[in-house]
N, C-alpha and C. Protein backbone atom coordinates (compact mmCIF):
# COMPACT_ATOMS: atom_id res chain seq x y z
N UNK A 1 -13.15 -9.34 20.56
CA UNK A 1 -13.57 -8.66 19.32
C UNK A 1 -13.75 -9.68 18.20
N UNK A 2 -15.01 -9.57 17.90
CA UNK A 2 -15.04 -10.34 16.74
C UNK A 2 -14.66 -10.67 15.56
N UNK A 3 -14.09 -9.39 15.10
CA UNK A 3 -13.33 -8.62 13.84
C UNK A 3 -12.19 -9.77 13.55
N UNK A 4 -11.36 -9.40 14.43
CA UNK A 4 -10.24 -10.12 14.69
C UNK A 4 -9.95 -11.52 14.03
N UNK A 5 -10.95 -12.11 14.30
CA UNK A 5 -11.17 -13.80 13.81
C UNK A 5 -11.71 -13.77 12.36
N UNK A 6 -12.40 -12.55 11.54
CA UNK A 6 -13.15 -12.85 10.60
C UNK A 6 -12.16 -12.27 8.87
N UNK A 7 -12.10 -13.65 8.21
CA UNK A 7 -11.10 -14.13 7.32
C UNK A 7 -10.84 -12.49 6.56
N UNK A 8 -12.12 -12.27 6.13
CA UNK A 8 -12.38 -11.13 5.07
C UNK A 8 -11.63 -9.70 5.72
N UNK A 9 -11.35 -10.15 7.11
CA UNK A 9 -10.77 -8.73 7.87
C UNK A 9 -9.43 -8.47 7.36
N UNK A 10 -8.81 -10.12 7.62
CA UNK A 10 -7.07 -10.71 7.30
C UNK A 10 -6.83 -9.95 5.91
N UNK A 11 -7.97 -10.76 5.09
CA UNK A 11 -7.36 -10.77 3.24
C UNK A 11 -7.69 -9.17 3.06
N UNK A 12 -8.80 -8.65 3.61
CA UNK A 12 -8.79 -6.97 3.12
C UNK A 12 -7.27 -6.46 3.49
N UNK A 13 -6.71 -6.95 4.94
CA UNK A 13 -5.82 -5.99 5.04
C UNK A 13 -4.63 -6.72 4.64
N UNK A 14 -4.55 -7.84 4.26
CA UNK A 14 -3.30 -7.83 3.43
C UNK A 14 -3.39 -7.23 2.24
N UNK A 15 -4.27 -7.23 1.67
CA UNK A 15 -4.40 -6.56 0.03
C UNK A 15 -4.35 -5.51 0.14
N UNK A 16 -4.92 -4.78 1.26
CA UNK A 16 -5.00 -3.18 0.74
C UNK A 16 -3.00 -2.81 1.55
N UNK A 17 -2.76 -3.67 2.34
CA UNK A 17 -1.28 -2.79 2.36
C UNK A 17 -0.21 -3.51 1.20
N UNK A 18 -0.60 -4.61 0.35
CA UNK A 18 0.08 -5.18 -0.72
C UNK A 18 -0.07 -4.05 -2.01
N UNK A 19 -1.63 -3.47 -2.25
CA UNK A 19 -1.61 -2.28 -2.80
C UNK A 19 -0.98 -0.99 -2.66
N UNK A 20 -1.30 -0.58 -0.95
CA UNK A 20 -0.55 0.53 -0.64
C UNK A 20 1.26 0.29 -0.82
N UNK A 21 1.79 -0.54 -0.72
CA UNK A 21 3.03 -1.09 -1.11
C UNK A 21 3.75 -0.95 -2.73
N UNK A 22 2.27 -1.41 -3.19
CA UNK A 22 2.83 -0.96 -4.76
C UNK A 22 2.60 0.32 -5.13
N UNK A 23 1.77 1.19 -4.60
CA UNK A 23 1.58 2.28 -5.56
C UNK A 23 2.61 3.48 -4.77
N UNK A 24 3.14 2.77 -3.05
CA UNK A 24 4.29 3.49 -2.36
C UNK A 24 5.56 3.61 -3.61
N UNK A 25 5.55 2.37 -3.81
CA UNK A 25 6.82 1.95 -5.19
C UNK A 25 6.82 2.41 -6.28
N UNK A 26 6.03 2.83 -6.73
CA UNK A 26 5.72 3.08 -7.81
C UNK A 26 5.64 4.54 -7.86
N UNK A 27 5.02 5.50 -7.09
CA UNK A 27 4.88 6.97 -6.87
C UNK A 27 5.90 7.54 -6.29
N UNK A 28 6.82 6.83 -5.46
CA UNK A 28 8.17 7.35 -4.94
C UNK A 28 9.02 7.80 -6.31
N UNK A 29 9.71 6.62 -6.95
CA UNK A 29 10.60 6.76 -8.10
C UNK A 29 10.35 8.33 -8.45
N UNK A 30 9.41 8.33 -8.78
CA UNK A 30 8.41 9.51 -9.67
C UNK A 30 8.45 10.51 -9.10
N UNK A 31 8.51 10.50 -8.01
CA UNK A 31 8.00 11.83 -7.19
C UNK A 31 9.49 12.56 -7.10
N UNK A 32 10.80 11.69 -6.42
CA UNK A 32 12.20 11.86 -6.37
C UNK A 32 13.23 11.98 -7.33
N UNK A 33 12.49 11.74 -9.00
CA UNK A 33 13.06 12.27 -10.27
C UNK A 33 12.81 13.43 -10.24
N UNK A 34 11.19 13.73 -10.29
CA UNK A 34 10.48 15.14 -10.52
C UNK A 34 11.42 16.04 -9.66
N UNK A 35 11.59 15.66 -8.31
CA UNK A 35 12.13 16.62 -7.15
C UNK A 35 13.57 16.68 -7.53
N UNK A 36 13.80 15.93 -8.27
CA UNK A 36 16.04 16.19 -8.56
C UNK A 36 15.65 17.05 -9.79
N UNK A 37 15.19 16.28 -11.07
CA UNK A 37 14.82 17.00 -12.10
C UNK A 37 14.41 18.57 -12.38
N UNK A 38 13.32 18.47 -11.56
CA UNK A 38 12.82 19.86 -11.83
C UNK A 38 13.06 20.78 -10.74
């Protein structure tokens, strides 16, 4: 598979799970106040 070897495949998917990572972090807190809170 060609995919495999091609750089832009690597850096998309580190970034998009470095993103999905932050906005996991970030929307949890929030979500588990709301849910004790309210």
């Amino acid at each position: 598979m060609r995919i495999l070897k091609s750089w832009w495949f690597w850096y998309g998917l580190v970034v998009g799970a470095a993103l999905a990572f932050l906005l996991v972090t970030a929307l949890i807190p929030d979500f588990v106040v709301r849910l004790l809170g309210g």
